[in-house]
PDB file of N, CA and C in Angstrom:
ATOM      1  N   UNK A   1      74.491  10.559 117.575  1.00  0.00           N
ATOM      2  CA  UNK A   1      74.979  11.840 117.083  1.00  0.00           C
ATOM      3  C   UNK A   1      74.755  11.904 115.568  1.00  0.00           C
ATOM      4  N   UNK A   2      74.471  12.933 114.848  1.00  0.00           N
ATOM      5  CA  UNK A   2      74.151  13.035 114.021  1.00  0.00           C
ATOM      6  C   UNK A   2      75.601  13.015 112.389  1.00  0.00           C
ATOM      7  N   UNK A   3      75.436  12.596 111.565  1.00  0.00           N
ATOM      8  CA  UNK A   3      76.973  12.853 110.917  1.00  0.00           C
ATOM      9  C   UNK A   3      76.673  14.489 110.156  1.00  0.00           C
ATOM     10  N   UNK A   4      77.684  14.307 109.797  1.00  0.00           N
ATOM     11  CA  UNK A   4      78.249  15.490 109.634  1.00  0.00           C
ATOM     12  C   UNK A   4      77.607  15.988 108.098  1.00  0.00           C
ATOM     13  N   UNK A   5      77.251  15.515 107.449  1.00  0.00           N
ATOM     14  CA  UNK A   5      76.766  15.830 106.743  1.00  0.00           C
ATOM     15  C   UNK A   5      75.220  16.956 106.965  1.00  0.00           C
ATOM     16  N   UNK A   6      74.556  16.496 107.857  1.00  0.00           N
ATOM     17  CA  UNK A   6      73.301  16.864 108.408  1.00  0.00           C
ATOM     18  C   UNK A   6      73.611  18.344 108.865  1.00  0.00           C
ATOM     19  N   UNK A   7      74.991  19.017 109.044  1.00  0.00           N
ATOM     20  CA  UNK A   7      75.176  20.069 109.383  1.00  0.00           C
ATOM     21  C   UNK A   7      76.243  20.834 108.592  1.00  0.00           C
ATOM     22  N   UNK A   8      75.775  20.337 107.349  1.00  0.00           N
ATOM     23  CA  UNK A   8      76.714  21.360 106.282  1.00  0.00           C
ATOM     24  C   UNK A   8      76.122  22.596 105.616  1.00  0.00           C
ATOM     25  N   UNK A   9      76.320  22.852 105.151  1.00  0.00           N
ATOM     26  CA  UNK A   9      75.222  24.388 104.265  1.00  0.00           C
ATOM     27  C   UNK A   9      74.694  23.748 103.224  1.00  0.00           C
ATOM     28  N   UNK A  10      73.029  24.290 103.269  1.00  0.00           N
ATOM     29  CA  UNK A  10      71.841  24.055 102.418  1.00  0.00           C
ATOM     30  C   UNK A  10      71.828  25.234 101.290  1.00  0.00           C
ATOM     31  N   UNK A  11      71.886  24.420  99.848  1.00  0.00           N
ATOM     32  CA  UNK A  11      71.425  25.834  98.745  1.00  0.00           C
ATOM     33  C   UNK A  11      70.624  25.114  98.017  1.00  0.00           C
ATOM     34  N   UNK A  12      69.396  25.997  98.613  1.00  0.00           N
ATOM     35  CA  UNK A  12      68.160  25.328  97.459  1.00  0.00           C
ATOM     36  C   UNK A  12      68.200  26.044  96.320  1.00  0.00           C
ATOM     37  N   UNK A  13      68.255  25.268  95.491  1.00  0.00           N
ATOM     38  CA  UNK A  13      68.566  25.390  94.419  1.00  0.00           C
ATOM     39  C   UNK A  13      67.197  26.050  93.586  1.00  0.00           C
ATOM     40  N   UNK A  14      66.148  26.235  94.282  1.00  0.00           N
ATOM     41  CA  UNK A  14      64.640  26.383  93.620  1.00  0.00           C
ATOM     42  C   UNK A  14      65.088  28.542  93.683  1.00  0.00           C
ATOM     43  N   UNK A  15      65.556  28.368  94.855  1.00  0.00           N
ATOM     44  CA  UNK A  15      65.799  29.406  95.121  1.00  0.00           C
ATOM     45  C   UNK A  15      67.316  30.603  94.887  1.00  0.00           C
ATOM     46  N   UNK A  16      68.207  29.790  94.556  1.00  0.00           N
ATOM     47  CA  UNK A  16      69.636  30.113  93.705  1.00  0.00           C
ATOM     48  C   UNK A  16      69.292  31.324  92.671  1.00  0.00           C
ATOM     49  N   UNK A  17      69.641  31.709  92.465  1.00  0.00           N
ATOM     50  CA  UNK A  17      69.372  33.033  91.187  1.00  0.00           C
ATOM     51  C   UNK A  17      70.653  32.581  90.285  1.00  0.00           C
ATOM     52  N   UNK A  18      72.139  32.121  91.087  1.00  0.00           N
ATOM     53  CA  UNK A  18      72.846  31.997  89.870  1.00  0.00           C
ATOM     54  C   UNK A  18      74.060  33.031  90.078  1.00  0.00           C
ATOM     55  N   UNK A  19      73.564  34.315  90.865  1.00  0.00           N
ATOM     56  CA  UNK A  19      74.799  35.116  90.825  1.00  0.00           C
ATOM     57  C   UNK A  19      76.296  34.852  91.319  1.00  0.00           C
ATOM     58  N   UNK A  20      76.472  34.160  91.835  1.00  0.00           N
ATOM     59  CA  UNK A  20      77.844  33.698  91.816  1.00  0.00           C
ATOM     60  C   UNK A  20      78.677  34.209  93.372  1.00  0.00           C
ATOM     61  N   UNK A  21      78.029  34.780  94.031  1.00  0.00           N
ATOM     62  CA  UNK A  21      78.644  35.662  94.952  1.00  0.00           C
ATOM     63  C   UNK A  21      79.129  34.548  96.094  1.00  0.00           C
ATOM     64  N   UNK A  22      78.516  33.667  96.648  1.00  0.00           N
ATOM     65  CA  UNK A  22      79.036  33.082  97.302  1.00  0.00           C
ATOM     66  C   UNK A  22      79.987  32.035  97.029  1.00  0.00           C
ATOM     67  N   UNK A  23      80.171  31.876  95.484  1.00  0.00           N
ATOM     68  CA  UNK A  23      81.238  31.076  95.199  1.00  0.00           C
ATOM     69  C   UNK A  23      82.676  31.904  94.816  1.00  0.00           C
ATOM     70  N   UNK A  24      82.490  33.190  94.762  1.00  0.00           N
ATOM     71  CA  UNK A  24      83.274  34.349  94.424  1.00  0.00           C
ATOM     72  C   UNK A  24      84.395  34.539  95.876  1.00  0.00           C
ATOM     73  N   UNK A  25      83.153  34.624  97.083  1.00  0.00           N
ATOM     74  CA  UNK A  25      83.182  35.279  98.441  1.00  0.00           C
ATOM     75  C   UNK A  25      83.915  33.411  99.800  1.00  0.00           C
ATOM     76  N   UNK A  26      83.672  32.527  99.091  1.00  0.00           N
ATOM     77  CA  UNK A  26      83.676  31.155  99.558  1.00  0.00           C
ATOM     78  C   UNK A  26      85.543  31.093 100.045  1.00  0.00           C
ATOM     79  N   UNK A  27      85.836  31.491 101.225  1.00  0.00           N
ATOM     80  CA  UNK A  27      87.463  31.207 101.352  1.00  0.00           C
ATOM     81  C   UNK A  27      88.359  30.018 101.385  1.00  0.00           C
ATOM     82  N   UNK A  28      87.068  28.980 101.523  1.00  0.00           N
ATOM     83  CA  UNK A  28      88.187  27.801 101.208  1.00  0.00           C
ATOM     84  C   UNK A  28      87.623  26.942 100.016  1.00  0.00           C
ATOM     85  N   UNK A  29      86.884  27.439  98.931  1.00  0.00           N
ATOM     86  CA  UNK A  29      86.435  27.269  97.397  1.00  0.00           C
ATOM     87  C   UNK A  29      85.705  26.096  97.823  1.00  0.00           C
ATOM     88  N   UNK A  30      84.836  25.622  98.647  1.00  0.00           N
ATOM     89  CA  UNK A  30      83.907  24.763  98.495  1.00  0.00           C
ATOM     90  C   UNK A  30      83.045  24.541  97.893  1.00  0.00           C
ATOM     91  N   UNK A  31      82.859  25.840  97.705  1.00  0.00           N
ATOM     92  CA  UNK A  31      81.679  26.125  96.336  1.00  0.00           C
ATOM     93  C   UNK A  31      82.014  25.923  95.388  1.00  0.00           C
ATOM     94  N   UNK A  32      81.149  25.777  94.488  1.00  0.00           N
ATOM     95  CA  UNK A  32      81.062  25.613  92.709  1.00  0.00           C
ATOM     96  C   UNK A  32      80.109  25.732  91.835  1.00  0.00           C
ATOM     97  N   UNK A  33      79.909  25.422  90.676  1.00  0.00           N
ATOM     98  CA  UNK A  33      78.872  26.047  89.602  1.00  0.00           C
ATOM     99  C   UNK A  33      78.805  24.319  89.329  1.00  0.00           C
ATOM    100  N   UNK A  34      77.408  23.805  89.254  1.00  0.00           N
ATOM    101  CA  UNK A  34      76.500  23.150  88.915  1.00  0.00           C
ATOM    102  C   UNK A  34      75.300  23.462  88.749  1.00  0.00           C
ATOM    103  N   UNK A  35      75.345  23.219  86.909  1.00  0.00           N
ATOM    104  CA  UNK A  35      73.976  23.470  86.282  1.00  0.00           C
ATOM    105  C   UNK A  35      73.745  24.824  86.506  1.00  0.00           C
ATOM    106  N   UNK A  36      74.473  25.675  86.242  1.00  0.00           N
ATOM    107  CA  UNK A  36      74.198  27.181  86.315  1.00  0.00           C
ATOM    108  C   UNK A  36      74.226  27.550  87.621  1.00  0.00           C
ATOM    109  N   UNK A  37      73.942  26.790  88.908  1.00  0.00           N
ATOM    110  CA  UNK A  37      73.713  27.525  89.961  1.00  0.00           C
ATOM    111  C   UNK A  37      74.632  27.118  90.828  1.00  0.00           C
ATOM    112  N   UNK A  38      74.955  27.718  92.371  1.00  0.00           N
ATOM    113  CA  UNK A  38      76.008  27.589  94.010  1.00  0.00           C
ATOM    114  C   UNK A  38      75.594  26.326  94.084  1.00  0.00           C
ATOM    115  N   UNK A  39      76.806  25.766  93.987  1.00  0.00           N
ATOM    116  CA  UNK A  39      76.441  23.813  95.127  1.00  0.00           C
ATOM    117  C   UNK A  39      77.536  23.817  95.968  1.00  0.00           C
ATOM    118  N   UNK A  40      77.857  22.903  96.528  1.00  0.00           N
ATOM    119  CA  UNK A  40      78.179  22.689  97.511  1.00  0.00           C
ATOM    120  C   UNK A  40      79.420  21.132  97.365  1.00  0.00           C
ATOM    121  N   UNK A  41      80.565  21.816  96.542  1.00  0.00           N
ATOM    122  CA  UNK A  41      81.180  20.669  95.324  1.00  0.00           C
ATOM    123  C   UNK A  41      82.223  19.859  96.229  1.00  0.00           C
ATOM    124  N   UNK A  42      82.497  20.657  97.374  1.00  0.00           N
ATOM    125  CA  UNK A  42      83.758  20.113  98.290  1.00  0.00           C
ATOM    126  C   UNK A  42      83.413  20.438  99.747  1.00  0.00           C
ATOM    127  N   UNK A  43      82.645  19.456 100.189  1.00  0.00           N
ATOM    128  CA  UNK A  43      81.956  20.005 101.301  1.00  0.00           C
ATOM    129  C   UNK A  43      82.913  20.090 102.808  1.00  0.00           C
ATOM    130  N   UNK A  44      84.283  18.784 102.479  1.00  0.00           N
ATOM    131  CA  UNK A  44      84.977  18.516 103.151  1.00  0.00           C
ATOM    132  C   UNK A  44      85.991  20.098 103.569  1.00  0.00           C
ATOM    133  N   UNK A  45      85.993  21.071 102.844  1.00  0.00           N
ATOM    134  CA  UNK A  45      86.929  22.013 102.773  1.00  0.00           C
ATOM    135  C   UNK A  45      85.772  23.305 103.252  1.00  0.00           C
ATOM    136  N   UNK A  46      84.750  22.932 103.593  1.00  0.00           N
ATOM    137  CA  UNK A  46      83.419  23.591 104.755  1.00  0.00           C
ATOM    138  C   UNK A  46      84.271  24.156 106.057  1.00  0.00           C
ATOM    139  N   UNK A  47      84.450  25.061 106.221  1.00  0.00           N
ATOM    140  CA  UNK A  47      84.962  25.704 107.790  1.00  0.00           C
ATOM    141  C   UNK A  47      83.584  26.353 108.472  1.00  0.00           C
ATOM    142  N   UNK A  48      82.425  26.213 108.149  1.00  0.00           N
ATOM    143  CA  UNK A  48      81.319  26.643 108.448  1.00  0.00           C
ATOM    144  C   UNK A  48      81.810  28.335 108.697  1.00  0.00           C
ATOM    145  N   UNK A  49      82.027  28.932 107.564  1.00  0.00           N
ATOM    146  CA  UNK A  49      82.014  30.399 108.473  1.00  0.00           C
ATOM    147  C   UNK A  49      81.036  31.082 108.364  1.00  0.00           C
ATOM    148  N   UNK A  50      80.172  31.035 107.517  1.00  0.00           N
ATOM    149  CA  UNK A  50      78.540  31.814 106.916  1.00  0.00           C
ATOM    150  C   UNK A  50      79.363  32.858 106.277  1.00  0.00           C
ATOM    151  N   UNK A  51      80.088  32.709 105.874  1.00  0.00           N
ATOM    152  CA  UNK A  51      80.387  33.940 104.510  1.00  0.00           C
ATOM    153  C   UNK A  51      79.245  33.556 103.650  1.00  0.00           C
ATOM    154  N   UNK A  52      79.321  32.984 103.540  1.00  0.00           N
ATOM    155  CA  UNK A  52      77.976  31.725 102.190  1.00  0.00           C
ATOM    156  C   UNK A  52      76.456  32.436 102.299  1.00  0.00           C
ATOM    157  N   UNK A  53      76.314  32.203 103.492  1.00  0.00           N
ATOM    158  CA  UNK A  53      75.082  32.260 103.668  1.00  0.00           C
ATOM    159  C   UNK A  53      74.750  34.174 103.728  1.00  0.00           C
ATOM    160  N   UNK A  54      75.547  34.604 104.808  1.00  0.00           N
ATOM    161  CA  UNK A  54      75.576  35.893 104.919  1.00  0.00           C
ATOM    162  C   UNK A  54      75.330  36.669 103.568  1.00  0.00           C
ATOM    163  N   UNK A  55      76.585  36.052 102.941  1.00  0.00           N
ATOM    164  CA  UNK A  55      76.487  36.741 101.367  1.00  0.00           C
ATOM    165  C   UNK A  55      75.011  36.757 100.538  1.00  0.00           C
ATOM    166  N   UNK A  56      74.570  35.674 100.150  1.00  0.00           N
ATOM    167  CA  UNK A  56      73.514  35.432  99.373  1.00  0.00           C
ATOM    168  C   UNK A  56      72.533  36.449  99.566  1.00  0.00           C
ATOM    169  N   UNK A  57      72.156  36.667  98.442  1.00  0.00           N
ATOM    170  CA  UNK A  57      70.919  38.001  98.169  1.00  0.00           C
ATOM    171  C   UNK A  57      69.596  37.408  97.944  1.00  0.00           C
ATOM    172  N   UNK A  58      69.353  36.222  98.218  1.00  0.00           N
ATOM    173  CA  UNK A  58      68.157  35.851  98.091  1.00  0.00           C
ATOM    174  C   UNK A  58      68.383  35.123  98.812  1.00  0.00           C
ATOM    175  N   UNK A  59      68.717  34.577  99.784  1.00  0.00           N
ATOM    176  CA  UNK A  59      68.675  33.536 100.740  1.00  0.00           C
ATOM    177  C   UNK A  59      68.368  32.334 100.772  1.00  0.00           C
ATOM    178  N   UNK A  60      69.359  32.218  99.763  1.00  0.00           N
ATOM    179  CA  UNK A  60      68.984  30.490  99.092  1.00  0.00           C
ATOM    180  C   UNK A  60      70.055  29.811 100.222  1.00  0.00           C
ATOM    181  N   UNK A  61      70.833  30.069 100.959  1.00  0.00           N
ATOM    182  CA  UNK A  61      72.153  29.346 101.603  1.00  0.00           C
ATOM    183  C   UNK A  61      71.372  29.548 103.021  1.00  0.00           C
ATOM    184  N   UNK A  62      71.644  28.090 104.078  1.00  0.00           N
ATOM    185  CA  UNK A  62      71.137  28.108 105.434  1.00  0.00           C
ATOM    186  C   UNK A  62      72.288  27.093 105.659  1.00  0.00           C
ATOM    187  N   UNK A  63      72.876  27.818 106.947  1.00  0.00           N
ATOM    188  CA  UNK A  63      73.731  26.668 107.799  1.00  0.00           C
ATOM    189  C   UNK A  63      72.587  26.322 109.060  1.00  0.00           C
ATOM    190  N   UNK A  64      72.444  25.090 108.756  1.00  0.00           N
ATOM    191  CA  UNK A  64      71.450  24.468 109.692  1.00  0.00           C
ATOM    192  C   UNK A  64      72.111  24.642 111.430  1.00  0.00           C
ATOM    193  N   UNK A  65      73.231  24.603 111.725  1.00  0.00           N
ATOM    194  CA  UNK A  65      73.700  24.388 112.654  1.00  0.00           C
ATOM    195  C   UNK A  65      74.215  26.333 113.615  1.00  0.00           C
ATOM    196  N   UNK A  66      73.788  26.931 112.528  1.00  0.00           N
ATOM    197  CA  UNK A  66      73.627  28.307 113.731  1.00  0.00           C
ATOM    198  C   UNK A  66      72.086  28.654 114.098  1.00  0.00           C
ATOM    199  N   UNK A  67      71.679  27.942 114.786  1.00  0.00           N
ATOM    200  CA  UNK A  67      70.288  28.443 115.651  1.00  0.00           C
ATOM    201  C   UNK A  67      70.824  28.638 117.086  1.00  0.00           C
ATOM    202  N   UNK A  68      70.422  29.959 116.812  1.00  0.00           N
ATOM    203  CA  UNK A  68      70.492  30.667 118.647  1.00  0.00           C
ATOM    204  C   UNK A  68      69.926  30.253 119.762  1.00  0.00           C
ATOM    205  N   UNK A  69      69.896  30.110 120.680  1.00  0.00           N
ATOM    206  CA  UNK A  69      68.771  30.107 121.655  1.00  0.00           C
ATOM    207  C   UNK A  69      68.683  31.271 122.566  1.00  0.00           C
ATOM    208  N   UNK A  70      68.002  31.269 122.768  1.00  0.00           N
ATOM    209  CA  UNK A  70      67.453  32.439 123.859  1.00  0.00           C
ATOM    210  C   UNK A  70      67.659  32.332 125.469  1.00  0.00           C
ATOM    211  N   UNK A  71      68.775  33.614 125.536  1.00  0.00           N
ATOM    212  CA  UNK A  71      68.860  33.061 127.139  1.00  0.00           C
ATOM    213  C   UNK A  71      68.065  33.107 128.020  1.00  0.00           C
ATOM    214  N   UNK A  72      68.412  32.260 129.170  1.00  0.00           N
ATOM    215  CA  UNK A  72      67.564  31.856 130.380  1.00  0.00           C
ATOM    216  C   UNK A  72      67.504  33.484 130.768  1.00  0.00           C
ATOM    217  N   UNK A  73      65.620  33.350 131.479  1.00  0.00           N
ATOM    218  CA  UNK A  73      65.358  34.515 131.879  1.00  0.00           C
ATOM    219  C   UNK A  73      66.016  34.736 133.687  1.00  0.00           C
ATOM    220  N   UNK A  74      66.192  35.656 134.089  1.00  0.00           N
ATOM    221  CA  UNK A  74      66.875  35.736 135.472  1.00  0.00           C
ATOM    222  C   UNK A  74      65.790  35.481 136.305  1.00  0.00           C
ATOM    223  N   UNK A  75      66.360  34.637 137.589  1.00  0.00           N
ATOM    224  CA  UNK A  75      65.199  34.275 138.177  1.00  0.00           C
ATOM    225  C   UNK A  75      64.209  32.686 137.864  1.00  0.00           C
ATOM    226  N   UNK A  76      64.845  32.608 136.940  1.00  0.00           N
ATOM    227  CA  UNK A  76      64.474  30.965 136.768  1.00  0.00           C
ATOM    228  C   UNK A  76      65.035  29.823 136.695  1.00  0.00           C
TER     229      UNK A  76
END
């Protein structure tokens, strides 16, 4: 099984602009300001809700762990 780390929220930082919104919008303040840009300062206080990600205007934030799948087609 994978730890837990491997399924926390990604902010690339190449891609961060800096605006602050998801550390503004973050309900249990996991977020923080490093080096000007969103990190990820208290990862333990993570409720995975995608406020984070949702928020971001450039789509620097990915929760690795919401990929959909596609349901089974009927008949198979």
């Amino acid at each position: 099984m994978a730890n837990r780390e491997n399924w926390l929220p990604r902010i690339n930082q190449d891609l961060c602009n800096g605006c602050g919104d998801c550390i503004l919008h973050c309900p249990t303040g996991a977020l923080g300001w490093q080096d000007g840009k969103a990190a990820l300062l208290f990862p333990e206080r993570c409720e995975y809700c995608s406020i984070c990600e949702d928020i971001c205007p450039v789509n620097a934030i990915e929760l690795p762990f919401l990929i959909l799948k596609k349901p089974a087609q009927k008949g198979r």
